[in-house]
C-alpha atoms as a PDB file:
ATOM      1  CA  UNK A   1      11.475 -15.052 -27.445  1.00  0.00           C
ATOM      2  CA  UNK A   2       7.923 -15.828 -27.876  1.00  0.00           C
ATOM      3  CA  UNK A   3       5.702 -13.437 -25.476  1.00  0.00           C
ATOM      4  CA  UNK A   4       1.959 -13.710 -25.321  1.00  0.00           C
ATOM      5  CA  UNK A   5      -0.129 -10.652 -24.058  1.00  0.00           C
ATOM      6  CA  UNK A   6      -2.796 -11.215 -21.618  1.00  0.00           C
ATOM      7  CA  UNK A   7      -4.501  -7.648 -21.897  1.00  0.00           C
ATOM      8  CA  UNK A   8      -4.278  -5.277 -24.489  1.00  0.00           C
ATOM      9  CA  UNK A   9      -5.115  -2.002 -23.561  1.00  0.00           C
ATOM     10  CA  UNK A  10      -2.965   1.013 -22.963  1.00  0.00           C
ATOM     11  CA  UNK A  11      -0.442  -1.203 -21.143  1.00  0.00           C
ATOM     12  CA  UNK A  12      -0.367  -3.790 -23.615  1.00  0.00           C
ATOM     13  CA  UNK A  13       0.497  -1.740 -26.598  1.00  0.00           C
ATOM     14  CA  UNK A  14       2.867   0.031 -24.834  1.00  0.00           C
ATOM     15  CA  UNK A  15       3.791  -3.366 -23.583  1.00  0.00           C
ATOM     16  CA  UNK A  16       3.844  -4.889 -27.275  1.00  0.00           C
ATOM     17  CA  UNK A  17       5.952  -1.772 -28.552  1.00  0.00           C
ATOM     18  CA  UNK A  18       8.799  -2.535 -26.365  1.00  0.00           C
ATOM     19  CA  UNK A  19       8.693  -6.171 -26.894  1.00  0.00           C
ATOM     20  CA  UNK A  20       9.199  -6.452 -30.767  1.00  0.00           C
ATOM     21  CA  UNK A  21      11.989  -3.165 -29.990  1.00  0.00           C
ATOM     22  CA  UNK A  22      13.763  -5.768 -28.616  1.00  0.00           C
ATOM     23  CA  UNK A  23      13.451  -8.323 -30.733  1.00  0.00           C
ATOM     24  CA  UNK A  24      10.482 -10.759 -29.505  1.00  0.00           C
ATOM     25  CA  UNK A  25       7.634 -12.027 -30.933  1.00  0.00           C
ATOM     26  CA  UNK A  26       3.729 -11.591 -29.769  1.00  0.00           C
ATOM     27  CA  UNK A  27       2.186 -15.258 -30.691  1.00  0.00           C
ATOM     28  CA  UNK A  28      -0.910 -13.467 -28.393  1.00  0.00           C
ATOM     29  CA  UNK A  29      -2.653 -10.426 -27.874  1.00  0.00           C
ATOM     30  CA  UNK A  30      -5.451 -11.282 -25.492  1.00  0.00           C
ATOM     31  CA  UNK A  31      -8.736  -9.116 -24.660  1.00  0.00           C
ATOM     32  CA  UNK A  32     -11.960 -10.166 -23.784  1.00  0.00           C
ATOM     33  CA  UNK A  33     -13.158 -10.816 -27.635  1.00  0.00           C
ATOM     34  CA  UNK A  34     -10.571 -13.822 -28.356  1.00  0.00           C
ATOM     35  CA  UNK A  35      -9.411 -16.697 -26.821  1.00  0.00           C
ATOM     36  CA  UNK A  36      -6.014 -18.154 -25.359  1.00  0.00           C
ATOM     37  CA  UNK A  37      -5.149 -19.413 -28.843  1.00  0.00           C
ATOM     38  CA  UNK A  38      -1.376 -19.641 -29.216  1.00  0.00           C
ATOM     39  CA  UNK A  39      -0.896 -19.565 -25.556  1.00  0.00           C
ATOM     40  CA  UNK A  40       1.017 -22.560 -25.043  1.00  0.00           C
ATOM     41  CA  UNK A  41       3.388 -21.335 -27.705  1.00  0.00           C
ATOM     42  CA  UNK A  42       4.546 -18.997 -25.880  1.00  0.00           C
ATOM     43  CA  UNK A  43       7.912 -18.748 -23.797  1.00  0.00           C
ATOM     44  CA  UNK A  44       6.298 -16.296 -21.408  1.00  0.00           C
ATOM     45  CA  UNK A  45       3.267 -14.464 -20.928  1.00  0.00           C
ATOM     46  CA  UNK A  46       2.570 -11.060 -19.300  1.00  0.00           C
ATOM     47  CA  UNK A  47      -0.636 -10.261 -17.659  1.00  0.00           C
ATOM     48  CA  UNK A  48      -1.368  -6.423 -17.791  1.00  0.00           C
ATOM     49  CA  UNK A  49      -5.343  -6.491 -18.020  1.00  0.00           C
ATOM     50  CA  UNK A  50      -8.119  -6.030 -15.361  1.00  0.00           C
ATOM     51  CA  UNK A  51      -8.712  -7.645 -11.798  1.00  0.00           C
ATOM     52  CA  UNK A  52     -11.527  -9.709 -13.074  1.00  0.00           C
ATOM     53  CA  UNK A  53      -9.766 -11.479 -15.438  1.00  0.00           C
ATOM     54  CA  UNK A  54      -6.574 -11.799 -13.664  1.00  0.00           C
ATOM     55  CA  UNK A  55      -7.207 -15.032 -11.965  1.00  0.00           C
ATOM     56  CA  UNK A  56      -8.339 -16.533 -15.280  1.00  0.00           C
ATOM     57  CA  UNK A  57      -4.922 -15.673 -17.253  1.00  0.00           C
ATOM     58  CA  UNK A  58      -2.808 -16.466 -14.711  1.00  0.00           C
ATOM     59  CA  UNK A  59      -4.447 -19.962 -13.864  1.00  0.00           C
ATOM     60  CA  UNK A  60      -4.499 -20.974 -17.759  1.00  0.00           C
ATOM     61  CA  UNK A  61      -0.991 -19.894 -18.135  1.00  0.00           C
ATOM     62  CA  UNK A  62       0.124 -22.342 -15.206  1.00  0.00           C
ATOM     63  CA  UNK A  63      -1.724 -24.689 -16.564  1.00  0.00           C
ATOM     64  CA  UNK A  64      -0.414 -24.190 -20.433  1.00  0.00           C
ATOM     65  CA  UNK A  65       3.201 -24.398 -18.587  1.00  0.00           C
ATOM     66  CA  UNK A  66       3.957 -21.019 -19.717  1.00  0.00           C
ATOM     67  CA  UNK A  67       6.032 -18.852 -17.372  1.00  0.00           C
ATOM     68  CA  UNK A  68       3.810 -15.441 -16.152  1.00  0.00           C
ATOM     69  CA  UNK A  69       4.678 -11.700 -15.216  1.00  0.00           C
ATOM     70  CA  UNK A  70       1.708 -10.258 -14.170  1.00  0.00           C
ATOM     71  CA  UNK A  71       1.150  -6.378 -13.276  1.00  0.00           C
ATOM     72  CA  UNK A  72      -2.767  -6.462 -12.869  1.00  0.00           C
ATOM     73  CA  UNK A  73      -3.307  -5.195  -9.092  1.00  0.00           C
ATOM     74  CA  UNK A  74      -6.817  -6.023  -7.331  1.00  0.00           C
ATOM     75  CA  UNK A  75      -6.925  -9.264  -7.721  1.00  0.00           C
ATOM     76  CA  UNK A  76      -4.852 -10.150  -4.552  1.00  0.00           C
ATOM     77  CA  UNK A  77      -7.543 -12.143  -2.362  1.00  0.00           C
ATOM     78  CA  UNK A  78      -6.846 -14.963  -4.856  1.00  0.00           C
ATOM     79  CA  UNK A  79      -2.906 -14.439  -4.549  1.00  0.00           C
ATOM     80  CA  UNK A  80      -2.881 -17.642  -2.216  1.00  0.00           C
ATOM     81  CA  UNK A  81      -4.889 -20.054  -4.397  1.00  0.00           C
ATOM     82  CA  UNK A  82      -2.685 -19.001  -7.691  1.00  0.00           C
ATOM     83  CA  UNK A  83       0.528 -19.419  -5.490  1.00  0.00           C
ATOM     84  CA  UNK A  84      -0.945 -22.570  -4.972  1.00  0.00           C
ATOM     85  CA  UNK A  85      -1.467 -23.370  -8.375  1.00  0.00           C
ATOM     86  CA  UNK A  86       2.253 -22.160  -9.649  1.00  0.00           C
ATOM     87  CA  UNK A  87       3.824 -25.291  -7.016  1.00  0.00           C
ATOM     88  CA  UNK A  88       1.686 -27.533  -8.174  1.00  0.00           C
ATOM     89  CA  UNK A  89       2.279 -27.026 -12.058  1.00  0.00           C
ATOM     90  CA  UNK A  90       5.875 -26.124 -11.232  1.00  0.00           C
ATOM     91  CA  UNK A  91       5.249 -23.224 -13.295  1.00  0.00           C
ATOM     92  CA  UNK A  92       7.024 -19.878 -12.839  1.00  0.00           C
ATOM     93  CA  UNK A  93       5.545 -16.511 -11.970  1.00  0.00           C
ATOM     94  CA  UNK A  94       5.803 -12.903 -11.021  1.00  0.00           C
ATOM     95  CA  UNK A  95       3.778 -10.687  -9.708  1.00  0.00           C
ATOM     96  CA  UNK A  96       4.451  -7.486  -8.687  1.00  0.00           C
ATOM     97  CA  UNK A  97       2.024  -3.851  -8.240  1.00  0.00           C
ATOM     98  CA  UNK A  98       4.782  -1.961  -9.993  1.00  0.00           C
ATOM     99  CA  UNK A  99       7.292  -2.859 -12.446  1.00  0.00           C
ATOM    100  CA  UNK A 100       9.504   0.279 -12.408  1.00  0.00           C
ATOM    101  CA  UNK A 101      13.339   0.437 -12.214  1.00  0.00           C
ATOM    102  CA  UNK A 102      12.293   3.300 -10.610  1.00  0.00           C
ATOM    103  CA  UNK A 103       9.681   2.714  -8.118  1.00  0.00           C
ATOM    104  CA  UNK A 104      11.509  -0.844  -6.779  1.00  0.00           C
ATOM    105  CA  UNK A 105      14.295   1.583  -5.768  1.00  0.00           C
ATOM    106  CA  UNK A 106      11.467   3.517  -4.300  1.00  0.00           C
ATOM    107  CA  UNK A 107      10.414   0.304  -2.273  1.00  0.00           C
ATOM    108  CA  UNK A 108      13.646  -0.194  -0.682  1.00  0.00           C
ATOM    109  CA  UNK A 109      14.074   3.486   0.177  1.00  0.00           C
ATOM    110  CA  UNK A 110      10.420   3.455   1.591  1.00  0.00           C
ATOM    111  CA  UNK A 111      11.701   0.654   3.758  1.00  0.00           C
ATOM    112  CA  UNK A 112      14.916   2.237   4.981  1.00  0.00           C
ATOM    113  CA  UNK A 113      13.385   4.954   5.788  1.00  0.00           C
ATOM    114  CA  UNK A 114      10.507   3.087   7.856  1.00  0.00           C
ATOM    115  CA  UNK A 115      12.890   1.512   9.634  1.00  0.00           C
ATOM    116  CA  UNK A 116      14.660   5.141  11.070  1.00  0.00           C
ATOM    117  CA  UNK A 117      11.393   6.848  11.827  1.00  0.00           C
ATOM    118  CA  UNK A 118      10.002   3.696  14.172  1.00  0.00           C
ATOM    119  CA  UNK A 119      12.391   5.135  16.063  1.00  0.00           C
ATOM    120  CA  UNK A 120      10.272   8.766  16.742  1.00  0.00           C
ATOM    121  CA  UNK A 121       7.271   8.420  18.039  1.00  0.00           C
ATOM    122  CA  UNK A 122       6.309  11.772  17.307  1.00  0.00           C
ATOM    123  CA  UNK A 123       5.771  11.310  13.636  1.00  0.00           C
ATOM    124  CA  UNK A 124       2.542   9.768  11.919  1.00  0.00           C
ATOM    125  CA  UNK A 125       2.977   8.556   8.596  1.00  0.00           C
ATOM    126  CA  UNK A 126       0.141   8.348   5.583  1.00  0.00           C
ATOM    127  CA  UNK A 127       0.128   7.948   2.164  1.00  0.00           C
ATOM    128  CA  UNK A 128      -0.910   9.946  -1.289  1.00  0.00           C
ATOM    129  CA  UNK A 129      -1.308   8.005  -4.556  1.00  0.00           C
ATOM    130  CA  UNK A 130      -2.374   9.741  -7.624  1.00  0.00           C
ATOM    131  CA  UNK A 131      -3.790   7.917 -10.260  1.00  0.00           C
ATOM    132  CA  UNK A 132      -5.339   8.275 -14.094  1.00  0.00           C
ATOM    133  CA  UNK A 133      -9.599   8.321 -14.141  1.00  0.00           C
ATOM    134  CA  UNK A 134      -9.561   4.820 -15.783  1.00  0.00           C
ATOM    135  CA  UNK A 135      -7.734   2.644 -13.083  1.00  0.00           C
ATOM    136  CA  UNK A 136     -10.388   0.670 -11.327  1.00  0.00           C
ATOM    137  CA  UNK A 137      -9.136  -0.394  -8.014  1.00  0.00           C
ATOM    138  CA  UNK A 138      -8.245   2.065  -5.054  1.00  0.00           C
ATOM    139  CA  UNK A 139      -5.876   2.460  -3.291  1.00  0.00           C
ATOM    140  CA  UNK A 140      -2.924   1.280  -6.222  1.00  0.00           C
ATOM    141  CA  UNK A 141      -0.825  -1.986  -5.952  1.00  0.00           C
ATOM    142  CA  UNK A 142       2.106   0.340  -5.537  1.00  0.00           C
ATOM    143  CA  UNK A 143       0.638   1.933  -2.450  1.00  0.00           C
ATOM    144  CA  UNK A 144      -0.403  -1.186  -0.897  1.00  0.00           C
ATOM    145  CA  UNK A 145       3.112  -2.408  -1.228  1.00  0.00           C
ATOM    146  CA  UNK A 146       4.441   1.002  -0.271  1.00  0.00           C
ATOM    147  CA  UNK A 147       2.068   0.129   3.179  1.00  0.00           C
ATOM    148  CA  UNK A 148       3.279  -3.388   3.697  1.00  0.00           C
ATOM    149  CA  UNK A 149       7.021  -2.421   3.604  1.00  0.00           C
ATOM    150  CA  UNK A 150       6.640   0.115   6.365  1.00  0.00           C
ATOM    151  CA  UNK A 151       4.235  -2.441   8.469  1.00  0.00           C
ATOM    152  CA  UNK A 152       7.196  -4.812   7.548  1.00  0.00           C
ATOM    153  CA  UNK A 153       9.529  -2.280   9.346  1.00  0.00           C
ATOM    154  CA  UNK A 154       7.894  -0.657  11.818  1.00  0.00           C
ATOM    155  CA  UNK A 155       5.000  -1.005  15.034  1.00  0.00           C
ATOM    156  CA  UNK A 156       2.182  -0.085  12.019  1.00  0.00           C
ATOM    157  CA  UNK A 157      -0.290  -2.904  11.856  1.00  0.00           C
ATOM    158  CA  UNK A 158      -2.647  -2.168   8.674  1.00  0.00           C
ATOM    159  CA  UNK A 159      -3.217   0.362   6.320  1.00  0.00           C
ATOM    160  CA  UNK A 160      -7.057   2.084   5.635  1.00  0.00           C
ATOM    161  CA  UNK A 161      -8.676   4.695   3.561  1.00  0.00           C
ATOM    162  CA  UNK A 162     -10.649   6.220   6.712  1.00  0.00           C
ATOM    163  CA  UNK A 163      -9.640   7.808   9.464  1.00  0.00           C
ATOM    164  CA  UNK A 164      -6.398   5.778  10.610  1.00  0.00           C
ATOM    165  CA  UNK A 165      -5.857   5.197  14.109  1.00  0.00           C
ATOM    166  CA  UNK A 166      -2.284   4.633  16.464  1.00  0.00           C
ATOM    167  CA  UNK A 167      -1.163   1.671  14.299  1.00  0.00           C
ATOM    168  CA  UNK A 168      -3.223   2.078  10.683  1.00  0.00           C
ATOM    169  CA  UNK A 169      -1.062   4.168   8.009  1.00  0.00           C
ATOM    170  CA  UNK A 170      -3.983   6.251   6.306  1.00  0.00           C
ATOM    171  CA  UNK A 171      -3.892   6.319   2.364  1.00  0.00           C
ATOM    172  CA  UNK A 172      -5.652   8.698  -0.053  1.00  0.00           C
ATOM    173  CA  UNK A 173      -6.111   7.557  -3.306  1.00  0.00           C
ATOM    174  CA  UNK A 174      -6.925   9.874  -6.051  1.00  0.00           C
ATOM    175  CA  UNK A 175      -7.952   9.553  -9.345  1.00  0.00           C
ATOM    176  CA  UNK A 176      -7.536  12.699 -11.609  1.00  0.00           C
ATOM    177  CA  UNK A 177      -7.205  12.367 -15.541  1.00  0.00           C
ATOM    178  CA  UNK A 178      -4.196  10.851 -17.376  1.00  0.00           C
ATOM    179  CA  UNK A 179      -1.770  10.371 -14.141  1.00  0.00           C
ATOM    180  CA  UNK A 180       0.230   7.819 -15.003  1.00  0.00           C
ATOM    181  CA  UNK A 181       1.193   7.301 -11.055  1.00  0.00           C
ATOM    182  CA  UNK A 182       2.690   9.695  -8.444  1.00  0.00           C
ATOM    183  CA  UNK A 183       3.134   8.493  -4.416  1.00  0.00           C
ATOM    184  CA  UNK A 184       4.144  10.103  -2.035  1.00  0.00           C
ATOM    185  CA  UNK A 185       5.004   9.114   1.658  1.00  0.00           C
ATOM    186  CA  UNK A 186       4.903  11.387   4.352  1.00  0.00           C
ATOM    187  CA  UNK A 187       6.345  11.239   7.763  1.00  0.00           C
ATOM    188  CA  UNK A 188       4.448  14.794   9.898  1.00  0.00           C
ATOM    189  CA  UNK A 189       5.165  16.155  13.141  1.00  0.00           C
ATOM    190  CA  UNK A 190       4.131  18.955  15.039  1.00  0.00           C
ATOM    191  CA  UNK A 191       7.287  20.493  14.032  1.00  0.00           C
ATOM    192  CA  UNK A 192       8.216  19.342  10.489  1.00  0.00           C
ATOM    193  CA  UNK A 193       7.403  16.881   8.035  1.00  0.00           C
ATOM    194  CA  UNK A 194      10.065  14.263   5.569  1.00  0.00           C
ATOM    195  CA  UNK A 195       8.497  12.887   2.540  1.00  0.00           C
ATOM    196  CA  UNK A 196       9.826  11.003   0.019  1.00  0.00           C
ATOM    197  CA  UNK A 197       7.987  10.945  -3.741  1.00  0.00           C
ATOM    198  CA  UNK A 198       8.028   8.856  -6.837  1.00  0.00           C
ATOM    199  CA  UNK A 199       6.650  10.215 -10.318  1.00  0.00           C
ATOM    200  CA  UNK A 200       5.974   8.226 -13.722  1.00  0.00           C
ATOM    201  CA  UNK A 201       6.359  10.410 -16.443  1.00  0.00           C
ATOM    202  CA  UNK A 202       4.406   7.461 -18.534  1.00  0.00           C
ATOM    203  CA  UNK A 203       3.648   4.319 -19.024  1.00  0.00           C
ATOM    204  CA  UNK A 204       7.104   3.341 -20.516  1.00  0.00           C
ATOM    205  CA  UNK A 205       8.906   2.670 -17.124  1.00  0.00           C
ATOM    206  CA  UNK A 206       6.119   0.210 -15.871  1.00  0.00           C
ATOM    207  CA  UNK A 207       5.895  -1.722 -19.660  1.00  0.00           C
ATOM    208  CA  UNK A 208       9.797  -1.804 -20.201  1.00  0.00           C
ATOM    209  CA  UNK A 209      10.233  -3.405 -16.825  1.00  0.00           C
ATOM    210  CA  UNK A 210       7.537  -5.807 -17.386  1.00  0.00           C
ATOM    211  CA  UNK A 211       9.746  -6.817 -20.757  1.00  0.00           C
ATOM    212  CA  UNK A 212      12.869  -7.195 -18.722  1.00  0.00           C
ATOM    213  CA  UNK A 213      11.221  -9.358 -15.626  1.00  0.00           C
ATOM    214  CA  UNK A 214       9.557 -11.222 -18.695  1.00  0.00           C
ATOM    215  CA  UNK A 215      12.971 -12.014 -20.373  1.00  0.00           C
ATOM    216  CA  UNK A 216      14.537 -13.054 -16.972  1.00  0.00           C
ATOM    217  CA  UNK A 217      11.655 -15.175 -15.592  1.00  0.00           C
ATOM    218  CA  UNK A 218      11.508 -17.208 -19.289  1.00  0.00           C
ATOM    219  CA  UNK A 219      12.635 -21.028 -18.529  1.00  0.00           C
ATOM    220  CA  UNK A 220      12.879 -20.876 -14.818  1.00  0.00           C
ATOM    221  CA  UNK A 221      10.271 -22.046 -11.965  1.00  0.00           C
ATOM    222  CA  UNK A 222       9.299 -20.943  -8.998  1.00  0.00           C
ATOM    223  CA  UNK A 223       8.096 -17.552  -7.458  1.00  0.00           C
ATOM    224  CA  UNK A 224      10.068 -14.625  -7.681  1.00  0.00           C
ATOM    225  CA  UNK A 225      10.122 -10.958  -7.170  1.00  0.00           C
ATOM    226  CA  UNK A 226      11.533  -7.639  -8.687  1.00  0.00           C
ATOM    227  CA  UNK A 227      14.086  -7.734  -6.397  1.00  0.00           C
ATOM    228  CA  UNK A 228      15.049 -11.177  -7.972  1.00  0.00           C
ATOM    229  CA  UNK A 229      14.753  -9.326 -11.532  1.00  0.00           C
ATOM    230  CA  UNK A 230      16.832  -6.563 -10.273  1.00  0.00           C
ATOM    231  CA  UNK A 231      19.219  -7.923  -7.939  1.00  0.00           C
ATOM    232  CA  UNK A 232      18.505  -5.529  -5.107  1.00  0.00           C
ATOM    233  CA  UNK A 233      18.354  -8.200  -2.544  1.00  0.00           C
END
C-alpha cells in the first residue's frame, strides 16, 4: 500500500517506521518546505502535523481522491466544512483525537462508567490531561473526547478550563516535558473518590494505530470512526 505522510515530525517518523515494518510504501513525506507532490499516488494518506495546516491536508487529499486518517487535534471548528467536503468528493476519512488500541477501550469505559455515576448526585467529575511541552493546543483531543462521552451519558452540558459550574466538567491540562499522554478521570465525593487512568508509554501506540485505521480505511468512502477500525461498536 502506498501511504503519503502529511506531517513529519515526531509522529511522522514514528509513523513512517511502522509503515514500511509492515510492508508499505511512503510516496510522501509532507512538512511545510515541500509540496503535495505524489499525493494523488497515494492509496491513503495520514495527517499527523499541526492545527494550522490541518484543514489544508485534509481538503487537498479529498480533493486528490485519496482516502485520509487524520490525528491532528485543534483544528475542530472546521470539522463541519471538511465533513462537508468528504460527501461531496465521496472521499473517505477518519478522524479521531487518539488512535490508541488502548485509549478507544478507554473511551468506552469512560462512557460506561458516565453512565453509572449520573446516577449519584453526590459526585462531581473533572478531568487531568498531561501532556509533552511541545503540543500546542490545550486541553488534548483525547480529553475533549473523554468530555463529550460523559456529556453524551450523563446531565453534564460542556466542559471548561475555569472554574466549572453544576453542569461544566472542569479539565486541567498540563504540559510538562516529554509526556507522551496520561488522563485521568475522576469522579469525588465528600466521602471517596473513583478514577479511572490511561498512560502512553510512547508514541508507538498512537502511530501503530494510525497504520492500522490507515490500512482499513484504504478503498472505502464515507466517514468512519475507531470504533469502525476496531469493531467495538
Amino acid at each position: 500500500m502506498k501511504i503519503a505522510l502529511l506531517g513529519y515530525g515526531k509522529m511522522g517518523k514514528v509513523i513512517e517506521r511502522i509503515a514500511l515494518e509492515r510492508g508499505h510504501e511512503i510516496v510522501l513525506k509532507k512538512d511545510e518546505f515541500n509540496t503535495y507532490d505524489g499525493l494523488s499516488t497515494a492509496d491513503v494518506a495520514i495527517d499527523f502535523s499541526v492545527p494550522s495546516a490541518a484543514v489544508s491536508n485534509i481538503s487537498a487529499c479529498f480533493n486528490s481522491n485519496v482516502p485520509v486518517v487524520s490525528g491532528t487535534t485543534g483544528w475542530l471548528e472546521h470539522y463541519d466544512e471538511m465533513i462537508a467536503l468528504c460527501n461531496e468528493k465521496k472521499g473517505g476519512f477518519i478522524s479521531s483525537s487518539n488512535f490508541s488500541l488502548g485509549v478507544n477501550i478507554f473511551f468506552g469505559l469512560n462512557e460506561y462508567l458516565a453512565k453509572i455515576m449520573n446516577q449519584f448526585d453526590s459526585y462531581k467529575v473533572s478531568m487531568e490531561e498531561i501532556h509533552h511541552i511541545h503540543k500546542l493546543d490545550a486541553p488534548s483531543g483525547t480529553a475533549i473526547s473523554l468530555a463529550q462521552g460523559v456529556i453524551q451519558n450523563s446531565n453534564y452540558a460542556e466542559w471548561t478550563m475555569e472554574e466549572a459550574k453544576n453542569n461544566q466538567i472542569h479539565i486541567e491540562a498540563k504540559r510538562i516535558g516529554e509526556v507522551p499522554g496520561t488522563h485521568t478521570v475522576n469522579y469525588d465525593s465528600a466521602i471517596d473518590s473513583i478514577e479511572i487512568k490511561h498512560t502512553a508509554h510512547n508514541r508507538e501506540g498512537f502511530a501503530l494505530g494510525a497504520v492500522v485505521a490507515a490500512e482499513w480505511l484504504a478503498g472505502k468512502q464515507g466517514i468512519f470512526t475507531m470504533k469502525d477500525v476496531l469493531n467495538l461498536q
